[in-house]
PDB file of N, CA and C in Angstrom:
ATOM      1  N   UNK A   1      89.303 -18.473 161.500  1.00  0.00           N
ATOM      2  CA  UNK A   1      90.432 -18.565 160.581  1.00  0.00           C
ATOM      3  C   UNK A   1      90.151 -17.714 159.342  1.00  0.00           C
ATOM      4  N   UNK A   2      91.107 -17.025 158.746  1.00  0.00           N
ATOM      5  CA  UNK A   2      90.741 -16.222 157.698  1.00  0.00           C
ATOM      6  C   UNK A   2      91.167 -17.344 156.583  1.00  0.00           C
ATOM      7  N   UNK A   3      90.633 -16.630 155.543  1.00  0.00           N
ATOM      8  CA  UNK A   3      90.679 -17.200 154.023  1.00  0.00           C
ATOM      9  C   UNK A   3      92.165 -17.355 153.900  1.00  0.00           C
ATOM     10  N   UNK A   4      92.540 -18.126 153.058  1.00  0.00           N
ATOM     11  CA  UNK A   4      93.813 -17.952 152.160  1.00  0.00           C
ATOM     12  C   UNK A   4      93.847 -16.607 151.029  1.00  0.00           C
ATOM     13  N   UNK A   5      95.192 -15.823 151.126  1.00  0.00           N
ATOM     14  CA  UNK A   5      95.688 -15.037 149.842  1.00  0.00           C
ATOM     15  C   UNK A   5      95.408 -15.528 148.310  1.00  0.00           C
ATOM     16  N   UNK A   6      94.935 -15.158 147.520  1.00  0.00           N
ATOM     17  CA  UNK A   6      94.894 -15.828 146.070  1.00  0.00           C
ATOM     18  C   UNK A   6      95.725 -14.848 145.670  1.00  0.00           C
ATOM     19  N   UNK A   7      96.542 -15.528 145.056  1.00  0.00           N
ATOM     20  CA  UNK A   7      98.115 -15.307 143.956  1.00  0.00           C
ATOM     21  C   UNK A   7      97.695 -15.487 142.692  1.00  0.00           C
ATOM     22  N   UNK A   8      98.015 -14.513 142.052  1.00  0.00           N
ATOM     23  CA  UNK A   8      97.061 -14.663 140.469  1.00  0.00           C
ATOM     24  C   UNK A   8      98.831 -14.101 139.713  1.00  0.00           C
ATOM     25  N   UNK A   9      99.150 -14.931 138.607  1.00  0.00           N
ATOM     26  CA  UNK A   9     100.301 -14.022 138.080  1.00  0.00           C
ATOM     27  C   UNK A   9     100.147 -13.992 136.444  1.00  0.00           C
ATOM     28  N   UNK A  10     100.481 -13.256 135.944  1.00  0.00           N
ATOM     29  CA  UNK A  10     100.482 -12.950 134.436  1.00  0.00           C
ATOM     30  C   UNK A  10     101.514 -12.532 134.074  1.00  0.00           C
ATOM     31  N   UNK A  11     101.625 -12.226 132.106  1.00  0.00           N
ATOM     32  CA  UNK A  11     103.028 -11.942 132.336  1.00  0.00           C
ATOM     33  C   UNK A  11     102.329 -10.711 130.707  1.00  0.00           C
ATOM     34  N   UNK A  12     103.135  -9.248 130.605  1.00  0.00           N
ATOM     35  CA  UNK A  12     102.610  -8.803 129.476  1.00  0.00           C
ATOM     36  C   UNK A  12     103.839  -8.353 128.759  1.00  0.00           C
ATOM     37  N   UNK A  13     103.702  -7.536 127.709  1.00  0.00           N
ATOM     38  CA  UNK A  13     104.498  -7.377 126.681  1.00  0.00           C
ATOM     39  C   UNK A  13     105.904  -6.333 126.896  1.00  0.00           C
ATOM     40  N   UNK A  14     105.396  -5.651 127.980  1.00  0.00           N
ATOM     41  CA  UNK A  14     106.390  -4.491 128.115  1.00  0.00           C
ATOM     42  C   UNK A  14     105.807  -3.529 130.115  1.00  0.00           C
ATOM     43  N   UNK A  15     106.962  -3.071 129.807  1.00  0.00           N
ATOM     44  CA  UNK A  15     106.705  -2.024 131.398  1.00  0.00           C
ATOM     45  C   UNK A  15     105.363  -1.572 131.709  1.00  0.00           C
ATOM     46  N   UNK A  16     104.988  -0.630 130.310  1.00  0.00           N
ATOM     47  CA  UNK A  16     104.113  -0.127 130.306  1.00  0.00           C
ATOM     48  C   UNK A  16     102.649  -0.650 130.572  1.00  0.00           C
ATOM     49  N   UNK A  17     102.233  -1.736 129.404  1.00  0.00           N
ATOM     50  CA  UNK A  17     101.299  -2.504 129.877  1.00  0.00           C
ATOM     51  C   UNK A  17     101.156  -2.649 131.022  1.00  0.00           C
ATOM     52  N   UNK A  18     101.978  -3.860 131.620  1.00  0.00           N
ATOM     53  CA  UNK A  18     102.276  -4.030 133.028  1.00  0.00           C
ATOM     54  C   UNK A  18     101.853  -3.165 134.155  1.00  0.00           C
ATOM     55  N   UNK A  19     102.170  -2.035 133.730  1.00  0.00           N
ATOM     56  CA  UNK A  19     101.995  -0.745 134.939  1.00  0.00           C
ATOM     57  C   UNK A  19     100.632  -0.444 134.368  1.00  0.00           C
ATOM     58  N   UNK A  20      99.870  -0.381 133.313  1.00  0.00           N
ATOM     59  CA  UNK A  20      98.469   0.429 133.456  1.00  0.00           C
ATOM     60  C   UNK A  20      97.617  -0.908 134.477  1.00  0.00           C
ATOM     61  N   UNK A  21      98.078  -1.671 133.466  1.00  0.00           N
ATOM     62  CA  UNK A  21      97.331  -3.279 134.152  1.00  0.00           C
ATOM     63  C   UNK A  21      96.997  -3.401 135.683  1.00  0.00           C
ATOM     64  N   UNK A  22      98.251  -3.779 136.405  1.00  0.00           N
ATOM     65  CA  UNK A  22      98.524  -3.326 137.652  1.00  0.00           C
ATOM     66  C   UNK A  22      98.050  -2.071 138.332  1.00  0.00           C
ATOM     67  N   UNK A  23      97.907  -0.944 137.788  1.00  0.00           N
ATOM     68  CA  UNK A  23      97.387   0.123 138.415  1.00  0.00           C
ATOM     69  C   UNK A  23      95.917   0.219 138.523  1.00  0.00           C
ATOM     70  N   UNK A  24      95.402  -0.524 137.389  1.00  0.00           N
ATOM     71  CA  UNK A  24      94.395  -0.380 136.814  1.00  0.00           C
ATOM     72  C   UNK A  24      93.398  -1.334 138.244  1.00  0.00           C
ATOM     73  N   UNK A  25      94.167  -2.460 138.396  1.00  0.00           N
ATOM     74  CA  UNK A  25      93.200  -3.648 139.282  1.00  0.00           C
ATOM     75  C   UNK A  25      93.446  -3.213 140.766  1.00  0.00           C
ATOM     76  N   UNK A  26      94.346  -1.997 140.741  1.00  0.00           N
ATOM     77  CA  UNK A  26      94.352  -1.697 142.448  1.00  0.00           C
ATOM     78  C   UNK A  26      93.596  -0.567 142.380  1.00  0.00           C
ATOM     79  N   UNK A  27      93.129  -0.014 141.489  1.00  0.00           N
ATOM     80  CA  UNK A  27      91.987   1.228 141.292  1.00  0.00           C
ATOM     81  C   UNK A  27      90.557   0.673 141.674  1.00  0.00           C
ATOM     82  N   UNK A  28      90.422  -0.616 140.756  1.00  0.00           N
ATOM     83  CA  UNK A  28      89.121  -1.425 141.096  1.00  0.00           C
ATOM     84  C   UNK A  28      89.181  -1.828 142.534  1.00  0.00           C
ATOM     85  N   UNK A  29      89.909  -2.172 143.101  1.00  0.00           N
ATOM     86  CA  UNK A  29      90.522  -2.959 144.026  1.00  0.00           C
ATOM     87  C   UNK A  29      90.323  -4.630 144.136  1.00  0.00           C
ATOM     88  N   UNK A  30      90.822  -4.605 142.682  1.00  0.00           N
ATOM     89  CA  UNK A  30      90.976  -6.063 142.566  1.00  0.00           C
ATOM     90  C   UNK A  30      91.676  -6.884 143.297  1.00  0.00           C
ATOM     91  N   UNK A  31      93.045  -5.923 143.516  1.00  0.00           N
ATOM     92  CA  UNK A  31      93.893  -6.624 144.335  1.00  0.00           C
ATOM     93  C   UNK A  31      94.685  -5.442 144.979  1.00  0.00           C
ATOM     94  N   UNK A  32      94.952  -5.965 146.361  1.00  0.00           N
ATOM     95  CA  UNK A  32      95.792  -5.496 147.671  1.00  0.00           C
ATOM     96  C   UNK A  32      97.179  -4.971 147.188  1.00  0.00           C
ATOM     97  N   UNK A  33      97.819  -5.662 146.179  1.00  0.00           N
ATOM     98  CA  UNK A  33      98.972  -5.412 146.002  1.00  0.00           C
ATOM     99  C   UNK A  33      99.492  -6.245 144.379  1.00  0.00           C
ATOM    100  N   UNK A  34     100.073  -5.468 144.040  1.00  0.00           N
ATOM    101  CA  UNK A  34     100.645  -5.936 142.763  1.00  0.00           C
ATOM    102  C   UNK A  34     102.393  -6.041 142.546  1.00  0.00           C
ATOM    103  N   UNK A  35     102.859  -7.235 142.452  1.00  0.00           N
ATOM    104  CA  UNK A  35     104.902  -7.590 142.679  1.00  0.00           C
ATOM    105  C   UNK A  35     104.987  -7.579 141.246  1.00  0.00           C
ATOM    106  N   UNK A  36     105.594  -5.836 140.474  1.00  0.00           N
ATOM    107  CA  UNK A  36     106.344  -6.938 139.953  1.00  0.00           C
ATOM    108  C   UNK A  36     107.541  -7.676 139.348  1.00  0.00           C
ATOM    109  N   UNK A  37     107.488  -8.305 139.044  1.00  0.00           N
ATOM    110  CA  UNK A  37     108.885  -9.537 139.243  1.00  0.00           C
ATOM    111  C   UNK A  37     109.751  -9.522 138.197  1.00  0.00           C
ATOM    112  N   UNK A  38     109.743  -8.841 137.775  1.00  0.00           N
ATOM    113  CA  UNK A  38     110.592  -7.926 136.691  1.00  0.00           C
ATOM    114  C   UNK A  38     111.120  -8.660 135.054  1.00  0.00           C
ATOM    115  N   UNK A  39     111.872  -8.625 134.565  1.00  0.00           N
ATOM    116  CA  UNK A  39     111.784  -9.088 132.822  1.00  0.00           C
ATOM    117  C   UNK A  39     112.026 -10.671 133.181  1.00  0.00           C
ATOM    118  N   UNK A  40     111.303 -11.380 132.391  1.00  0.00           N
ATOM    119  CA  UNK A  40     111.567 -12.572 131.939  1.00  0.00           C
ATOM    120  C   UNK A  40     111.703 -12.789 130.681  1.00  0.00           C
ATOM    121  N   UNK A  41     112.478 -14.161 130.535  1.00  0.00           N
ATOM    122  CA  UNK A  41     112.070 -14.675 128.796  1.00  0.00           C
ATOM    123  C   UNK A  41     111.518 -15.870 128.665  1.00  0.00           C
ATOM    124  N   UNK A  42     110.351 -15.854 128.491  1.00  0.00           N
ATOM    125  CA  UNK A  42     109.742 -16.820 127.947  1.00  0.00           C
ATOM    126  C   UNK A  42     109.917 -17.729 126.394  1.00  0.00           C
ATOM    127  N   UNK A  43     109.950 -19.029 126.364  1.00  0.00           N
ATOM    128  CA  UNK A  43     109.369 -19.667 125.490  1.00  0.00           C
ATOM    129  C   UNK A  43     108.839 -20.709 125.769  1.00  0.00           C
ATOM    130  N   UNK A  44     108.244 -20.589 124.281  1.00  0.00           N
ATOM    131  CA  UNK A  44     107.003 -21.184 124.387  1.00  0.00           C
ATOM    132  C   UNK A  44     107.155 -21.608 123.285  1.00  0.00           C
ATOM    133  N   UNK A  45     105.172 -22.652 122.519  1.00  0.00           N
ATOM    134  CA  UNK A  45     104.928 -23.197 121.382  1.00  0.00           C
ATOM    135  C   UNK A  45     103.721 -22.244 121.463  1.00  0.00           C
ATOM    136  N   UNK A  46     103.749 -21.780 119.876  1.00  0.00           N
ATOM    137  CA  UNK A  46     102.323 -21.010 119.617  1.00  0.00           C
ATOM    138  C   UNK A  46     102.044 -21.123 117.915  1.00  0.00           C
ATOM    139  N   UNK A  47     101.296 -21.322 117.910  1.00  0.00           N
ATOM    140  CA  UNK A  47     101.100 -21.900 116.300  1.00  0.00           C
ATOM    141  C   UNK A  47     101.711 -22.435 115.626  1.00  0.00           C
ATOM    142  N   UNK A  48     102.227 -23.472 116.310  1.00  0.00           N
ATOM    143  CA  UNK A  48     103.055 -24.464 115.376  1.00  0.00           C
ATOM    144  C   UNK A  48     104.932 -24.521 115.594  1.00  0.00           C
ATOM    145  N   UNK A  49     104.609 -23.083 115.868  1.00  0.00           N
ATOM    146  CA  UNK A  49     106.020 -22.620 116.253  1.00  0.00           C
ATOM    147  C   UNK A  49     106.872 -22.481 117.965  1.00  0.00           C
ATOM    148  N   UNK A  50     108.178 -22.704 117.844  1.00  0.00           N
ATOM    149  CA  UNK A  50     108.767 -22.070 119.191  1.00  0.00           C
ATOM    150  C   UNK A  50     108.945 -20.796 118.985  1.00  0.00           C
ATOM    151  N   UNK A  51     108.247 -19.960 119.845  1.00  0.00           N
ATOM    152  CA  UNK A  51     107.958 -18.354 120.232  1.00  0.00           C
ATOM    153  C   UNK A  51     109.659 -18.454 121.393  1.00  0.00           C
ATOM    154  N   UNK A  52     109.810 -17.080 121.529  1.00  0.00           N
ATOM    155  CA  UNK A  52     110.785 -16.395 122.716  1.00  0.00           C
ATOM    156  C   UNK A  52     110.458 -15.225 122.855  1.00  0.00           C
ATOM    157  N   UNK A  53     110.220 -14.675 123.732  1.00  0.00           N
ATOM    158  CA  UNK A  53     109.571 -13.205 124.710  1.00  0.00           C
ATOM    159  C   UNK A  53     110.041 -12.643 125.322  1.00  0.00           C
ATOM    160  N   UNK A  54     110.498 -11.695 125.662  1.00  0.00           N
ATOM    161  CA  UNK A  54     110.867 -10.910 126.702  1.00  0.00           C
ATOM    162  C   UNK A  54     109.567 -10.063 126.837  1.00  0.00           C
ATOM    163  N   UNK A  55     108.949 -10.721 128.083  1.00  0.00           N
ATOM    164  CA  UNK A  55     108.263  -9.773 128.858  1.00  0.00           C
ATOM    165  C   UNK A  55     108.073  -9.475 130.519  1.00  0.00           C
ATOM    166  N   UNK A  56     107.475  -8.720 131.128  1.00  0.00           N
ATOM    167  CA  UNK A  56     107.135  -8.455 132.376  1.00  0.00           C
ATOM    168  C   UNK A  56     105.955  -9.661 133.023  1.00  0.00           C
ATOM    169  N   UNK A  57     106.435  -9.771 134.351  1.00  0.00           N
ATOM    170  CA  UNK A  57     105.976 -11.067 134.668  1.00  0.00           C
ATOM    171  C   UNK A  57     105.604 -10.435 136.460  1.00  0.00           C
ATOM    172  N   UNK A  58     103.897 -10.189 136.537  1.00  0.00           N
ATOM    173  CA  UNK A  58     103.284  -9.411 137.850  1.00  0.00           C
ATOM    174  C   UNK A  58     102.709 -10.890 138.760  1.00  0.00           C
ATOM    175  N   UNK A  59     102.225 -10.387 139.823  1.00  0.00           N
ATOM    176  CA  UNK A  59     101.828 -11.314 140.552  1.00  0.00           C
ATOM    177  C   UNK A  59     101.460 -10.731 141.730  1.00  0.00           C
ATOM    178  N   UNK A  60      99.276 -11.102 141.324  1.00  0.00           N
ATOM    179  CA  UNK A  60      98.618 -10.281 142.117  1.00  0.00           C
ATOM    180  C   UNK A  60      98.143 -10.796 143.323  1.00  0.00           C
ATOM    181  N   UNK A  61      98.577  -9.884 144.616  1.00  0.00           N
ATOM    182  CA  UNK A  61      97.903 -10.796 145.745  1.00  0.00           C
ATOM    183  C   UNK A  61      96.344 -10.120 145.879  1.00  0.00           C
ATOM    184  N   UNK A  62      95.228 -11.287 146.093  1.00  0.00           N
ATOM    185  CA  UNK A  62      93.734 -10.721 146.290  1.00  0.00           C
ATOM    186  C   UNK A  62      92.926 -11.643 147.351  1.00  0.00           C
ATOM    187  N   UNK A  63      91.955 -11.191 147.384  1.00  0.00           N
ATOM    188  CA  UNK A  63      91.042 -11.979 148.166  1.00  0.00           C
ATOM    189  C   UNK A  63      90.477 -13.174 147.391  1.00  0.00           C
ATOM    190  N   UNK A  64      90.079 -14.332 148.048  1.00  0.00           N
ATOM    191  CA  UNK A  64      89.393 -15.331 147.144  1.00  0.00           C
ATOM    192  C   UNK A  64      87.651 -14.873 146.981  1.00  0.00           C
ATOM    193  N   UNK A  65      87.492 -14.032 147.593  1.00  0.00           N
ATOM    194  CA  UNK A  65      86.097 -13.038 147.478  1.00  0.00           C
ATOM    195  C   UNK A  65      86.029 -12.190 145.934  1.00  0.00           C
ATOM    196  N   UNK A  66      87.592 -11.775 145.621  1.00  0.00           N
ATOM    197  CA  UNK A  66      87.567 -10.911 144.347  1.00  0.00           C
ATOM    198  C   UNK A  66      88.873 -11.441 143.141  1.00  0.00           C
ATOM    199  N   UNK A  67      89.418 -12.924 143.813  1.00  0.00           N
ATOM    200  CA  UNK A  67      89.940 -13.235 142.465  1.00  0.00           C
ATOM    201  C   UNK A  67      89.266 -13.940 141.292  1.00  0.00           C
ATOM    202  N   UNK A  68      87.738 -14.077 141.149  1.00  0.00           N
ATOM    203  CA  UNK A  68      87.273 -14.514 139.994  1.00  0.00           C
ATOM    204  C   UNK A  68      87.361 -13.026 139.085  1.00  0.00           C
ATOM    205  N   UNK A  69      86.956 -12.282 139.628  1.00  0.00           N
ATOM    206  CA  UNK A  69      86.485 -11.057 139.065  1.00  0.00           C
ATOM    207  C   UNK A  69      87.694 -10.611 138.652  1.00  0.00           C
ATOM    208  N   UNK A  70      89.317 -10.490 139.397  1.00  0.00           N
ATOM    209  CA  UNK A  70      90.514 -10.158 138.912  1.00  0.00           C
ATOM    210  C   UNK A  70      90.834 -11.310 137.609  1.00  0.00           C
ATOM    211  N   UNK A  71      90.846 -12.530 137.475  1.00  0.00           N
ATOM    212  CA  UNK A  71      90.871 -13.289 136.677  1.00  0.00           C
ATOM    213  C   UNK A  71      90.348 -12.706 135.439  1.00  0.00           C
ATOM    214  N   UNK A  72      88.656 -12.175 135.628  1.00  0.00           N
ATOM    215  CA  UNK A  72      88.094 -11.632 134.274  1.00  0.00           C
ATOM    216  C   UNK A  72      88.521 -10.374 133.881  1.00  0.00           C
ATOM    217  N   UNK A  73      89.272  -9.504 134.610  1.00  0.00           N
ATOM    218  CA  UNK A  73      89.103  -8.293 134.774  1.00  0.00           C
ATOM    219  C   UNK A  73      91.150  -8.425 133.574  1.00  0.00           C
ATOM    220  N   UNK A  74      92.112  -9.160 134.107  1.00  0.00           N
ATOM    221  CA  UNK A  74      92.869  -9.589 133.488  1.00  0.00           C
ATOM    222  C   UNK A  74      92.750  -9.757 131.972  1.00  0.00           C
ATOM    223  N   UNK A  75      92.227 -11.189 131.804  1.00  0.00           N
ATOM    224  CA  UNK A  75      91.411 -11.498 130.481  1.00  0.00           C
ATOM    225  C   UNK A  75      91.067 -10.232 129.808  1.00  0.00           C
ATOM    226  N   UNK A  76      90.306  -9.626 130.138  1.00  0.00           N
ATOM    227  CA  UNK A  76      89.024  -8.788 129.530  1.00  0.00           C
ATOM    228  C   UNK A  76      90.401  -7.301 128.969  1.00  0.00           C
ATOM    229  N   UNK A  77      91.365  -7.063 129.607  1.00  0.00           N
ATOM    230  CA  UNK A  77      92.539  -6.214 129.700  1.00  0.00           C
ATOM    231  C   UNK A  77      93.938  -5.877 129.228  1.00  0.00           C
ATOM    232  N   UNK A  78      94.040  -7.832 129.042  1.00  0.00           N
ATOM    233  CA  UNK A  78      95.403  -7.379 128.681  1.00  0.00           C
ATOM    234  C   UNK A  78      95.641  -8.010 127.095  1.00  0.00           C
ATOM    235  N   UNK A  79      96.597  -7.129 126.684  1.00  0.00           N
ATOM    236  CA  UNK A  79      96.832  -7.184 125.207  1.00  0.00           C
ATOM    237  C   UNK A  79      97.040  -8.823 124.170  1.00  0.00           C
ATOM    238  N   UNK A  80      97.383  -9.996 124.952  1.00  0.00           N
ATOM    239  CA  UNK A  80      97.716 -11.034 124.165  1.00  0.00           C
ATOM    240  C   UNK A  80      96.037 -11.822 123.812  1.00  0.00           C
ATOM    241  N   UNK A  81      96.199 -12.542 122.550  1.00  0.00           N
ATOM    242  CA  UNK A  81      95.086 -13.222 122.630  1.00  0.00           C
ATOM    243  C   UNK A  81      94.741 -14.257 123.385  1.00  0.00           C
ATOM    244  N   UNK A  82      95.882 -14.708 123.721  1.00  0.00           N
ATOM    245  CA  UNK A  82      95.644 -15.724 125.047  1.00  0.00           C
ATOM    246  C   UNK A  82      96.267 -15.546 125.898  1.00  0.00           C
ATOM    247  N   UNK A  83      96.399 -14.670 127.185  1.00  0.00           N
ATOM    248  CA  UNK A  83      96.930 -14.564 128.272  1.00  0.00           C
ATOM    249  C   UNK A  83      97.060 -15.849 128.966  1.00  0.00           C
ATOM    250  N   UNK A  84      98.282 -15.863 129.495  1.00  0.00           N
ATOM    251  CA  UNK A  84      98.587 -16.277 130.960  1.00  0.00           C
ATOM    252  C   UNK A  84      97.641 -15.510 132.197  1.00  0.00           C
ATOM    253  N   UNK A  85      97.279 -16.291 132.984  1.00  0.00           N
ATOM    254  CA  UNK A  85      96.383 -16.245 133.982  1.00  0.00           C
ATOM    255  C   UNK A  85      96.827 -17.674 134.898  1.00  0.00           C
ATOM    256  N   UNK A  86      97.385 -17.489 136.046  1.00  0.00           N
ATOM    257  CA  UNK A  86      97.584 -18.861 137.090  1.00  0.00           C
ATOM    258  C   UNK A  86      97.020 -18.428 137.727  1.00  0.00           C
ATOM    259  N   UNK A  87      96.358 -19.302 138.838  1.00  0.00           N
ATOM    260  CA  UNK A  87      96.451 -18.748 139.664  1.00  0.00           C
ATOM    261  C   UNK A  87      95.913 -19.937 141.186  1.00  0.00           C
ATOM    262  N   UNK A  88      96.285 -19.764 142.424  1.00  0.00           N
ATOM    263  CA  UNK A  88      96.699 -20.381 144.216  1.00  0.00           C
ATOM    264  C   UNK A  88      96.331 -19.406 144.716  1.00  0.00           C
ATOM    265  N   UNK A  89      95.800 -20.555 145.838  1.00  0.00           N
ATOM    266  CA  UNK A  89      95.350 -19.662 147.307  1.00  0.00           C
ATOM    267  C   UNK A  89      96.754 -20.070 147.785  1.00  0.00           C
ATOM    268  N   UNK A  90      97.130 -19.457 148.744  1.00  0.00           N
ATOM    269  CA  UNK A  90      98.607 -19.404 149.469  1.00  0.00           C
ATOM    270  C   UNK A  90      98.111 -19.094 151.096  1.00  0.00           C
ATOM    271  N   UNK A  91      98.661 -19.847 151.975  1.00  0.00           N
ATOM    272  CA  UNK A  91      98.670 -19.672 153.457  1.00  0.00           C
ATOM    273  C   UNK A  91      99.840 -18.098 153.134  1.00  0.00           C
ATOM    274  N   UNK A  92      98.863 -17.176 154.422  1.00  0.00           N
ATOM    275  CA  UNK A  92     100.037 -16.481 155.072  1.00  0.00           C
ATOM    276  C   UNK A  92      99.750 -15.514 156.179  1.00  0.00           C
ATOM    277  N   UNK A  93     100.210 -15.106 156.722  1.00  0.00           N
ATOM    278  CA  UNK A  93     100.474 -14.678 158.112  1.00  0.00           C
ATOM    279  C   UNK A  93      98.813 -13.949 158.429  1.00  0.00           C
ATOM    280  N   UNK A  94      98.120 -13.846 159.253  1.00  0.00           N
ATOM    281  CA  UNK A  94      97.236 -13.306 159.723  1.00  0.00           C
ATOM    282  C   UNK A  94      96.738 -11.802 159.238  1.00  0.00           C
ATOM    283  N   UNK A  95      97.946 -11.435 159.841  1.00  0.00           N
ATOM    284  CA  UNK A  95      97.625  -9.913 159.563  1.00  0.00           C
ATOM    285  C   UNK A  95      97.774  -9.351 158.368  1.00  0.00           C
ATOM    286  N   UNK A  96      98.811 -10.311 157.349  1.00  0.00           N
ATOM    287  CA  UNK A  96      98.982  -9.705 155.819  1.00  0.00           C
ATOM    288  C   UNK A  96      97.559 -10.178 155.294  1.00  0.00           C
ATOM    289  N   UNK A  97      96.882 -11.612 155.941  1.00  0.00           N
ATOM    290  CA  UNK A  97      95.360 -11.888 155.193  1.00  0.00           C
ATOM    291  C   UNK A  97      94.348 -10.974 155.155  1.00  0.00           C
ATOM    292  N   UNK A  98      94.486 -10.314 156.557  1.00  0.00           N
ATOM    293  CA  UNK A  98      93.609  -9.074 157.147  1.00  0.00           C
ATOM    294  C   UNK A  98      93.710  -8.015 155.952  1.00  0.00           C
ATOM    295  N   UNK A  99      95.023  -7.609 155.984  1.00  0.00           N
ATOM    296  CA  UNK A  99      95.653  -6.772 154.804  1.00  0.00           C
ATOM    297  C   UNK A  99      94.860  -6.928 153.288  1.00  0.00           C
ATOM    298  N   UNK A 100      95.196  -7.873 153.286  1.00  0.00           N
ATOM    299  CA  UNK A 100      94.654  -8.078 152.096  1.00  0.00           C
ATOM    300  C   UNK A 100      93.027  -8.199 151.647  1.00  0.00           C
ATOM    301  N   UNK A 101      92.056  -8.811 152.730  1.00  0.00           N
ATOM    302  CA  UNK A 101      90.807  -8.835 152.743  1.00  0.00           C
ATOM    303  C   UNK A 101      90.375  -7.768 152.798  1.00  0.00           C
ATOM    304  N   UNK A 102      90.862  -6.405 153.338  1.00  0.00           N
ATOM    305  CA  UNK A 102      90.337  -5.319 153.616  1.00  0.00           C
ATOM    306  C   UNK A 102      90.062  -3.915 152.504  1.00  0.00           C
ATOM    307  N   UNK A 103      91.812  -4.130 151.881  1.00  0.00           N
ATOM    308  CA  UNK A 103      91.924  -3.726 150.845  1.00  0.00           C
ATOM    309  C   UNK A 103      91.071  -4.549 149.379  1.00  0.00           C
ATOM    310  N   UNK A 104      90.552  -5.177 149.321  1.00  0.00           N
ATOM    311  CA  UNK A 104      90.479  -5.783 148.253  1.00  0.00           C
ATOM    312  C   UNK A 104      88.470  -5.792 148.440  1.00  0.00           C
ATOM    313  N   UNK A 105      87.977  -5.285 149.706  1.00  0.00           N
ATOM    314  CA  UNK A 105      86.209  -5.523 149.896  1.00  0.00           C
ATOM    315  C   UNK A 105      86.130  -4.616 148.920  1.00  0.00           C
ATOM    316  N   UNK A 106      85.251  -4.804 148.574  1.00  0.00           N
ATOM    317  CA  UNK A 106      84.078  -3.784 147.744  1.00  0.00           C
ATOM    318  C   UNK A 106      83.526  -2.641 148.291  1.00  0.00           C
ATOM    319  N   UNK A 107      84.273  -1.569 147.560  1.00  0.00           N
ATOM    320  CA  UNK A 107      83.223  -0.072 148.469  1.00  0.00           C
ATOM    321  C   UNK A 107      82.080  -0.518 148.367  1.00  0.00           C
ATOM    322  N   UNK A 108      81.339   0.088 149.391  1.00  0.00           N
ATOM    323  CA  UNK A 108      80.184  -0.104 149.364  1.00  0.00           C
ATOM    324  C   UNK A 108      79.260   1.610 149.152  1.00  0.00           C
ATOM    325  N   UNK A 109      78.489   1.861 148.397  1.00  0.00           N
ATOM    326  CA  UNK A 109      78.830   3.759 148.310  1.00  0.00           C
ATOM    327  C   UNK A 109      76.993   3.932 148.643  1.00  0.00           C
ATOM    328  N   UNK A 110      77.078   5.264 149.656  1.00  0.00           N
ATOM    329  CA  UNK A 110      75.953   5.266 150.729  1.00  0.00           C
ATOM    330  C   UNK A 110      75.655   6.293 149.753  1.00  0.00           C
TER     331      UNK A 110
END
């Protein structure tokens, strides 16, 4: 039986972010694939206050082999002082797990 997909989603300030972010963790090959799920508005409570946001809202599929490291790699990346970071293993089809385990191993460099 293969592993479960880990679904990691965040949400950042604008397109741009979003897209280095995302480009950035399929360079590492943090993750297989990056959705994303286009403008939201958030609110929230943040210092005392109700916040409202409009931002971009991604959601990374990875291996459970390399979503600690996408987790830090997030953190360590993106612009808010406290990011959003969720993140589930998710059942799914065989061959998208394959997909995803394959893309997401670690070069290994000879």
């Amino acid at each position: 039986m293969l592993p479960p997909v880990v679904l990691v989603l965040t949400t950042l300030p604008d397109a741009d972010s979003a897209q280095r972010l995302a480009e950035a963790a399929l360079d590492e090959r943090l993750a297989a694939c990056v959705t994303e799920l286009g403008a939201v508005r958030s609110r929230y409570r943040w210092k005392g206050q109700i916040e409202t946001a409009d931002e971009i809202q991604l959601l990374f599929k990875t291996s459970v082999a390399r979503s600690y490291e996408l987790e830090q790699f997030i953190l360590a990346n993106h612009p808010y002082e406290t990011p959003e970071v969720l993140s589930w293993q998710a059942a799914g089809s065989a061959g998208y797990a394959q997909w995803v385990e394959t893309e997401t191993h670690r070069p290994t460099h000879v």
